[in-house]
Protein backbone atom coordinates (compact mmCIF):
# COMPACT_ATOMS: atom_id res chain seq x y z
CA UNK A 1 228.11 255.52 53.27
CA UNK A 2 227.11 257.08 50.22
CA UNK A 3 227.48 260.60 49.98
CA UNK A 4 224.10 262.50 48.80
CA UNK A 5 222.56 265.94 48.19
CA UNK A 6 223.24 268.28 51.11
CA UNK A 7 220.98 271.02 52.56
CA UNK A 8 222.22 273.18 55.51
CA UNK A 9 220.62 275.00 58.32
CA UNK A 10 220.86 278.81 57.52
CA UNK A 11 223.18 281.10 59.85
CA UNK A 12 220.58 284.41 59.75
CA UNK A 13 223.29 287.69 60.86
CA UNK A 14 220.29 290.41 62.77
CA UNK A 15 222.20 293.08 61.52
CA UNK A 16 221.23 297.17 62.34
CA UNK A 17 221.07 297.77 58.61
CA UNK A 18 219.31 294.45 57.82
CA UNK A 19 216.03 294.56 56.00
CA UNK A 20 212.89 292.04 56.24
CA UNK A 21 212.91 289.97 52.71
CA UNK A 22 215.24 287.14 53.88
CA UNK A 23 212.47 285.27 56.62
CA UNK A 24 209.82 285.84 53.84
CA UNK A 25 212.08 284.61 50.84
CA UNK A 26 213.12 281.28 52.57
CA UNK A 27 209.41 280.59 53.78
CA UNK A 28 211.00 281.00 57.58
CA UNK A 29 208.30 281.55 60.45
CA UNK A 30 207.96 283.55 62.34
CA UNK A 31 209.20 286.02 60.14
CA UNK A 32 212.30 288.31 61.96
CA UNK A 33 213.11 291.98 61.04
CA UNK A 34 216.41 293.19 60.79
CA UNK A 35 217.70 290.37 59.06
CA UNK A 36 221.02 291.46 57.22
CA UNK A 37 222.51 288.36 56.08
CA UNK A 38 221.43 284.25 55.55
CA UNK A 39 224.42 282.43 55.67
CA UNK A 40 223.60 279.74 53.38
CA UNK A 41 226.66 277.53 52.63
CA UNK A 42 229.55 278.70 55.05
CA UNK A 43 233.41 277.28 56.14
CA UNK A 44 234.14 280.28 57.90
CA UNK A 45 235.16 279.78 61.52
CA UNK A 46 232.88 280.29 63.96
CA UNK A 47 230.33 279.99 61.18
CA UNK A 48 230.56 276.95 59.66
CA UNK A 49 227.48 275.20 58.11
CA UNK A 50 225.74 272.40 59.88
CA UNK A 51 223.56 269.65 57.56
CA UNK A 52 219.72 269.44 57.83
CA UNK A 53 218.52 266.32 55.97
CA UNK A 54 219.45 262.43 55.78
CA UNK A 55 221.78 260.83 57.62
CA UNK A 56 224.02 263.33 58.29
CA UNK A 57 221.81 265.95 60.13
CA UNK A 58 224.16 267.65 62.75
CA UNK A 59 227.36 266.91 61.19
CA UNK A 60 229.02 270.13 60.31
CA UNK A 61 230.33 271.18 57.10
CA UNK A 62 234.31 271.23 58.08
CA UNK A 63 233.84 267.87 59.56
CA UNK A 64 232.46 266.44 56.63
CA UNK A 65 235.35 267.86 54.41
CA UNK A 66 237.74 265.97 56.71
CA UNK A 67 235.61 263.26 56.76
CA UNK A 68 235.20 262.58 53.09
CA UNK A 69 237.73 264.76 51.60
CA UNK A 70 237.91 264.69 47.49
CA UNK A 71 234.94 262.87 47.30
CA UNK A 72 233.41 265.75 48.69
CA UNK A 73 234.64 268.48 47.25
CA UNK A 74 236.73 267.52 44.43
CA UNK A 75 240.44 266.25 44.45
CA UNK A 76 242.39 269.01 43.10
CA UNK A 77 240.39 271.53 45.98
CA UNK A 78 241.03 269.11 48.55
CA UNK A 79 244.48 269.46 47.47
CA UNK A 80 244.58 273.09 47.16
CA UNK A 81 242.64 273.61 50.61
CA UNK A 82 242.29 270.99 52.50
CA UNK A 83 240.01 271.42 54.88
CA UNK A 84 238.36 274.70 54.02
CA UNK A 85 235.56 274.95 51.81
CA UNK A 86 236.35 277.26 49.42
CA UNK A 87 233.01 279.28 48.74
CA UNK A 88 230.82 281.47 50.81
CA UNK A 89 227.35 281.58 50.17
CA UNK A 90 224.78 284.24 51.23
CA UNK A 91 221.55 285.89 50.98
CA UNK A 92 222.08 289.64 51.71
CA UNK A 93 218.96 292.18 52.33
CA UNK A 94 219.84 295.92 52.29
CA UNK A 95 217.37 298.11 54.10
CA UNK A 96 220.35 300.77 54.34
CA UNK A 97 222.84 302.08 52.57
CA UNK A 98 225.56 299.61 53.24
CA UNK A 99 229.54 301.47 53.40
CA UNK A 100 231.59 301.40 50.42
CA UNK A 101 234.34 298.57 50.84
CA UNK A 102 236.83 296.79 48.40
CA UNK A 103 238.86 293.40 49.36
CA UNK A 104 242.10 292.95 48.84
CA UNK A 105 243.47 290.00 46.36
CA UNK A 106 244.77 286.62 46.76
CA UNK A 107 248.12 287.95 47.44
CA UNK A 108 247.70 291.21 49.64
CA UNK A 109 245.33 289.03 51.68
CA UNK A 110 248.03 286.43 52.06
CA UNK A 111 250.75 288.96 52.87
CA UNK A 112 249.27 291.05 55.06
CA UNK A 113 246.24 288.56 56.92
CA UNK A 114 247.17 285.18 55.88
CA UNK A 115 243.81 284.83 54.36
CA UNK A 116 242.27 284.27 50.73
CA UNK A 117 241.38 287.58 48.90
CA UNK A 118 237.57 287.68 47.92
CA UNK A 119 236.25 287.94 44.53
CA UNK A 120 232.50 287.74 44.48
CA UNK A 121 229.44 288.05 42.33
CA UNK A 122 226.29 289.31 43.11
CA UNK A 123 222.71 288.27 41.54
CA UNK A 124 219.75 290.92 41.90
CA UNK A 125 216.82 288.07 43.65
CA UNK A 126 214.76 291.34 44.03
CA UNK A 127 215.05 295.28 44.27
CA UNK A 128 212.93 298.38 45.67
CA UNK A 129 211.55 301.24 43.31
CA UNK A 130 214.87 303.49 43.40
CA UNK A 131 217.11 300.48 44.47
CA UNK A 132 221.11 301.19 43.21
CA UNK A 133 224.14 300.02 43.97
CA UNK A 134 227.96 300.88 43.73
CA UNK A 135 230.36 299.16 41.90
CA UNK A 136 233.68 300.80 39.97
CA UNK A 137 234.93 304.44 39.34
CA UNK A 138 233.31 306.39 36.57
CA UNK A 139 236.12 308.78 36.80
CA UNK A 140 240.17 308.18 37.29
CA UNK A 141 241.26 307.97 40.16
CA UNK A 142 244.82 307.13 41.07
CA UNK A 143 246.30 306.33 45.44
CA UNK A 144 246.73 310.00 45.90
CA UNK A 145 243.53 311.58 44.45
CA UNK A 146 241.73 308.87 46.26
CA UNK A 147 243.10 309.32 49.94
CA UNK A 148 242.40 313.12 48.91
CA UNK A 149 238.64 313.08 48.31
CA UNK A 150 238.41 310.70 51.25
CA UNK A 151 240.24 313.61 53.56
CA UNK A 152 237.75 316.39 51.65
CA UNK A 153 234.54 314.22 51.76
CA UNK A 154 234.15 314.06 47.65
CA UNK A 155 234.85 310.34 47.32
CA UNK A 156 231.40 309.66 45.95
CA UNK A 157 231.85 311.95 43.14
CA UNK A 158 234.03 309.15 42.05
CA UNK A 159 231.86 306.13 42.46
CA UNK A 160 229.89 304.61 39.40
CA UNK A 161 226.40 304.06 40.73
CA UNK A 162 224.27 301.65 39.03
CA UNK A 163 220.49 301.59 39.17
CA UNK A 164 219.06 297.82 39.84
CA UNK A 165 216.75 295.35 39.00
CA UNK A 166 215.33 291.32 38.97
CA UNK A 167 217.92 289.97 37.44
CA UNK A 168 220.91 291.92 37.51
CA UNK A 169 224.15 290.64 37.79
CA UNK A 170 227.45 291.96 38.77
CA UNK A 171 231.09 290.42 39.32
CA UNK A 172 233.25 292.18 41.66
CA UNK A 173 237.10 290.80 41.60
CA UNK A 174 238.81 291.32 44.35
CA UNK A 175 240.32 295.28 44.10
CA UNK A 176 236.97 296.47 42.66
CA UNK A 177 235.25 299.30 45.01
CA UNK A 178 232.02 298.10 45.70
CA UNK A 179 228.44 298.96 47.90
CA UNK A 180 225.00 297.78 47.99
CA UNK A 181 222.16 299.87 48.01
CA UNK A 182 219.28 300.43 50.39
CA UNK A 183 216.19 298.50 49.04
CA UNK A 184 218.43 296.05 47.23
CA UNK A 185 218.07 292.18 48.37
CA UNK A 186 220.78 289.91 46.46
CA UNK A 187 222.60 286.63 46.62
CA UNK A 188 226.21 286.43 46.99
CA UNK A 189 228.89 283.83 45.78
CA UNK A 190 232.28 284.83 47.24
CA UNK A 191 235.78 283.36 47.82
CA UNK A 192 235.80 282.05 51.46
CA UNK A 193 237.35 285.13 53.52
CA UNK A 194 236.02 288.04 56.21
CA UNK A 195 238.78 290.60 54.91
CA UNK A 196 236.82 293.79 54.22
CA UNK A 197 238.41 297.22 54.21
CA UNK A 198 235.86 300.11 55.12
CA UNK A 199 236.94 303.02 52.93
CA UNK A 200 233.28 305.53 53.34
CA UNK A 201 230.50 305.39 55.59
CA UNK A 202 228.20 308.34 54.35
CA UNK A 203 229.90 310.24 57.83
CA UNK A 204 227.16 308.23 59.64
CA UNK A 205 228.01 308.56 63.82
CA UNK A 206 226.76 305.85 66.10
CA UNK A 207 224.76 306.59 69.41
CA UNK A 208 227.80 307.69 71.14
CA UNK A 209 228.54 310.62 68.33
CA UNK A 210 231.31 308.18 66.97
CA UNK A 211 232.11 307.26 63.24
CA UNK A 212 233.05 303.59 61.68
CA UNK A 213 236.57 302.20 61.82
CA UNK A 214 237.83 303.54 57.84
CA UNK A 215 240.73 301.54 56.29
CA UNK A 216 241.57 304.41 54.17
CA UNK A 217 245.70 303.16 54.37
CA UNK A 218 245.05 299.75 53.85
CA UNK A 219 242.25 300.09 51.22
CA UNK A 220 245.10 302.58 49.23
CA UNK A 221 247.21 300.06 47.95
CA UNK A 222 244.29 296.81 47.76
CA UNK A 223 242.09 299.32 45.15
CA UNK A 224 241.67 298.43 41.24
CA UNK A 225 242.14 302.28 40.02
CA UNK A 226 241.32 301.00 36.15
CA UNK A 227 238.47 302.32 34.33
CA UNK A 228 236.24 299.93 33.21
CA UNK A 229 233.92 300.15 29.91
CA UNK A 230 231.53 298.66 31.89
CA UNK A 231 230.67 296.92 35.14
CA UNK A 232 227.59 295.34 34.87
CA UNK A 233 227.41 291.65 33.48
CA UNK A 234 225.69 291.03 29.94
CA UNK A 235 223.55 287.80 29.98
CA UNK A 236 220.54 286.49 27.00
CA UNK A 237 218.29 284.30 29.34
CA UNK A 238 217.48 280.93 27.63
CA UNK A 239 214.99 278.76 29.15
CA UNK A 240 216.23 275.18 29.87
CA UNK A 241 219.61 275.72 29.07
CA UNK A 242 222.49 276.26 30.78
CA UNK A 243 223.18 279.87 30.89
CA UNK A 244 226.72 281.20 31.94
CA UNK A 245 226.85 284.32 34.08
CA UNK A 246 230.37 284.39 35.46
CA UNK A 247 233.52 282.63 35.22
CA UNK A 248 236.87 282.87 36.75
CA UNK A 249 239.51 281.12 38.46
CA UNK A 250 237.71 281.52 41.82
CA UNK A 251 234.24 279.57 40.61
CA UNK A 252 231.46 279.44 37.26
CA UNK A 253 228.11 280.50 38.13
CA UNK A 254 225.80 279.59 35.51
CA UNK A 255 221.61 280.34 35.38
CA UNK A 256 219.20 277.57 34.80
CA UNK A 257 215.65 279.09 34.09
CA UNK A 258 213.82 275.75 33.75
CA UNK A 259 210.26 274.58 32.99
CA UNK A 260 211.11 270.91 31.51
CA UNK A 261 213.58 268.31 33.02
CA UNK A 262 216.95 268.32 32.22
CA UNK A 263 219.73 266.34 33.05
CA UNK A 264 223.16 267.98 34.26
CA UNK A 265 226.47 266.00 33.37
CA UNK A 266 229.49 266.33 35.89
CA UNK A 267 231.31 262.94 35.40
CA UNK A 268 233.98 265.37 34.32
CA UNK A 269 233.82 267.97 36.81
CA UNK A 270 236.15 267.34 39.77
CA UNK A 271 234.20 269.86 41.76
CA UNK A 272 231.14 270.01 44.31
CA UNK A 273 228.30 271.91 42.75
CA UNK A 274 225.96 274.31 44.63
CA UNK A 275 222.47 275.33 43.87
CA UNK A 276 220.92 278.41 44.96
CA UNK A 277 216.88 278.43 44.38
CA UNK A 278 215.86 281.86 43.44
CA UNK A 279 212.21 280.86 42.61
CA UNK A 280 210.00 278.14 42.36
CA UNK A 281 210.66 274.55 43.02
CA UNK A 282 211.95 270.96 41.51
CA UNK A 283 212.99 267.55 42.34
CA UNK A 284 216.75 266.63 41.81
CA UNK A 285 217.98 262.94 41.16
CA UNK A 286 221.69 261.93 41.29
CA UNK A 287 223.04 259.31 39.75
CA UNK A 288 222.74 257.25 42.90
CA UNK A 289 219.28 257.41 43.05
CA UNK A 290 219.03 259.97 45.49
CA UNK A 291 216.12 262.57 45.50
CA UNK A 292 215.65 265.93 46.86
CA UNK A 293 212.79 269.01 46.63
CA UNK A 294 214.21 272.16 46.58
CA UNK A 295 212.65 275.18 46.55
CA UNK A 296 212.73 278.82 47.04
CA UNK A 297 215.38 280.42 49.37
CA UNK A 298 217.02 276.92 50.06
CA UNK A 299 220.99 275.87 48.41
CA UNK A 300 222.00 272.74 48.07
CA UNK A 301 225.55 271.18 47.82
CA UNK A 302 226.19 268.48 45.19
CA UNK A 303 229.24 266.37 46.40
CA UNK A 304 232.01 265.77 43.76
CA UNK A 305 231.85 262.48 43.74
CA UNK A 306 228.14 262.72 41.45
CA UNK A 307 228.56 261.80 38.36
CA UNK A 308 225.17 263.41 37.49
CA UNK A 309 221.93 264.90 38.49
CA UNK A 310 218.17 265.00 36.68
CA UNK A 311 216.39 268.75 37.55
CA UNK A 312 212.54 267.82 37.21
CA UNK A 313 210.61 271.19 38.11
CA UNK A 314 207.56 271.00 39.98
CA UNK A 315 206.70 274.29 38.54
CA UNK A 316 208.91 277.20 37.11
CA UNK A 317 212.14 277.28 38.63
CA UNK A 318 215.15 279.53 38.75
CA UNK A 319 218.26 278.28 39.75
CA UNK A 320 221.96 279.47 39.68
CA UNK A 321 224.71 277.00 39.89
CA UNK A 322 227.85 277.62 41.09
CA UNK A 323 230.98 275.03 40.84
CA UNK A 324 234.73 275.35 40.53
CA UNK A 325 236.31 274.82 37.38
């Protein structure tokens, strides 16, 4: 059969610090609070994506890799990881302050979990009056100054907070110290992996008078100690064009702010394609002749084996697409 345009069902994470944008965004009914986290496009274990349209409703997103391999997801990725898809997708909706964290690289992850490291991005879909987030030192800080103002509670004198808004971007390699902000609902594109090291959690105690697990050891050696000019990403919008917001080795994410059809070229991409719909709605046409509507809240997965795709908006539409390569 011919592969197609893929939408998944979404894995929604209740989680205690989970807010109530996510239901409303994706037009889901009836609407649930404390909704931390939509899964949207997901190879992780236990978690795993399943389809939701055409004739492949039910099948599940590892089974389809095996299934279909390169023509799925490209040949050189099927090569590279066989049967794990390589990207995590997610809708995340803060209505707390969520801990600061960092993830360790490809390497350290490898070494010490036998795991990929996570590099991610993050794209602002919408943000409360006040709404910040953390990402990056504004002062230097070196292993021993940083297990110091974690033993004398000063770490977050050390943190450069950023104040948020519609729009914002912000790429976070893997090493980079990193927190989002209560009243701050983004999306996320991430390397495929759960590895997380807890390094502050505002001394919050649970119901038992206990504090969070810290990874102050581990997170030591994982942390990016360089100062960086700046941390936030730089982007001109330009409607119906291709707009690049981020890329590295990991994946491209690129914006497409679109109010007139436009036709998308892959033929020499050996990659799936994902799109994320951060507003509006539009038809997309492969090359096979097979349509889709997508619209706000929903992600779609192009399979490699498209040569190319038509976007025809049936009003405004915001998009980001994501691909490796």
């Amino acid at each position: 059969m011919n592969l197609y345009p893929l939408k998944f069902d979404a894995i929604l994470k209740s989680i205690i610090w989970g807010g109530s944008d996510i239901c409303k965004f994706k037009g889901i009914t009836p609407q649930q609070d404390g909704i931390g986290e939509s899964w949207e496009i997901s190879g992780v274990e236990g978690n795993v994506s399943v389809v939701s349209n055409g004739e492949l409703k039910g099948e599940n997103l590892q089974t389809l890799i095996s299934k279909f391999k390169g023509k799925l997801v490209g040949e050189a990725l099927y090569n590279k990881f066989n049967d794990t898809f390589p990207l995590l997708i997610k809708f995340i909706d803060a209505r707390d302050n969520l801990s600061i964290q960092v993830h360790p690289d490809d390497e350290l992850a490898k070494e010490r979990h036998n795991s990929f490291g996570k590099t991610e991005m993050w794209y602002v879909i919408n943000a409360a009056e006040g709404a910040f987030l953390y990402s990056g030192f504004k002062k230097q800080m070196n292993p021993e100054s940083y297990v110091k103002s974690i033993e004398d509670n000063t770490f977050m004198d050390s943190l450069a907070k950023h104040d948020v808004k519609k729009g914002d971007v912000f790429f976070l390699p893997a090493g980079r110290v990193h927190a989002i902000g209560a009243g701050t609902f983004i999306a996320e594109i991430q390397q495929t992996s759960n590895i997380t090291y807890r390094i502050y959690d505002y001394n919050r105690k649970d119901a038992n008078g206990n504090g969070r697990e810290l990874h102050t050891e581990l997170a030591k050696d994982a942390i990016d100690y360089k100062l960086y000019d700046s941390y936030k990403t730089s982007y001109n919008k330009n409607k119906n064009q291709s707009v690049e917001l981020e890329s590295c080795q990991y994946f491209t994410t690129d914006l497409l702010e679109l109010d007139n059809t436009i036709n998308r070229d892959y033929s020499k991409l050996d990659s799936f394609v994902i799109y994320i719909c951060m507003g509006g709605s539009c038809v997309i046409t492969d090359n096979k002749g097979n349509k889709l509507d997508i619209r706000q809240g929903e992600s779609v997965l192009i399979p490699a084996d498209t040569n190319s795709v038509e976007i025809n908006p049936t009003n405004d539409v915001l998009l980001l697409e994501t691909f490796v390569g």
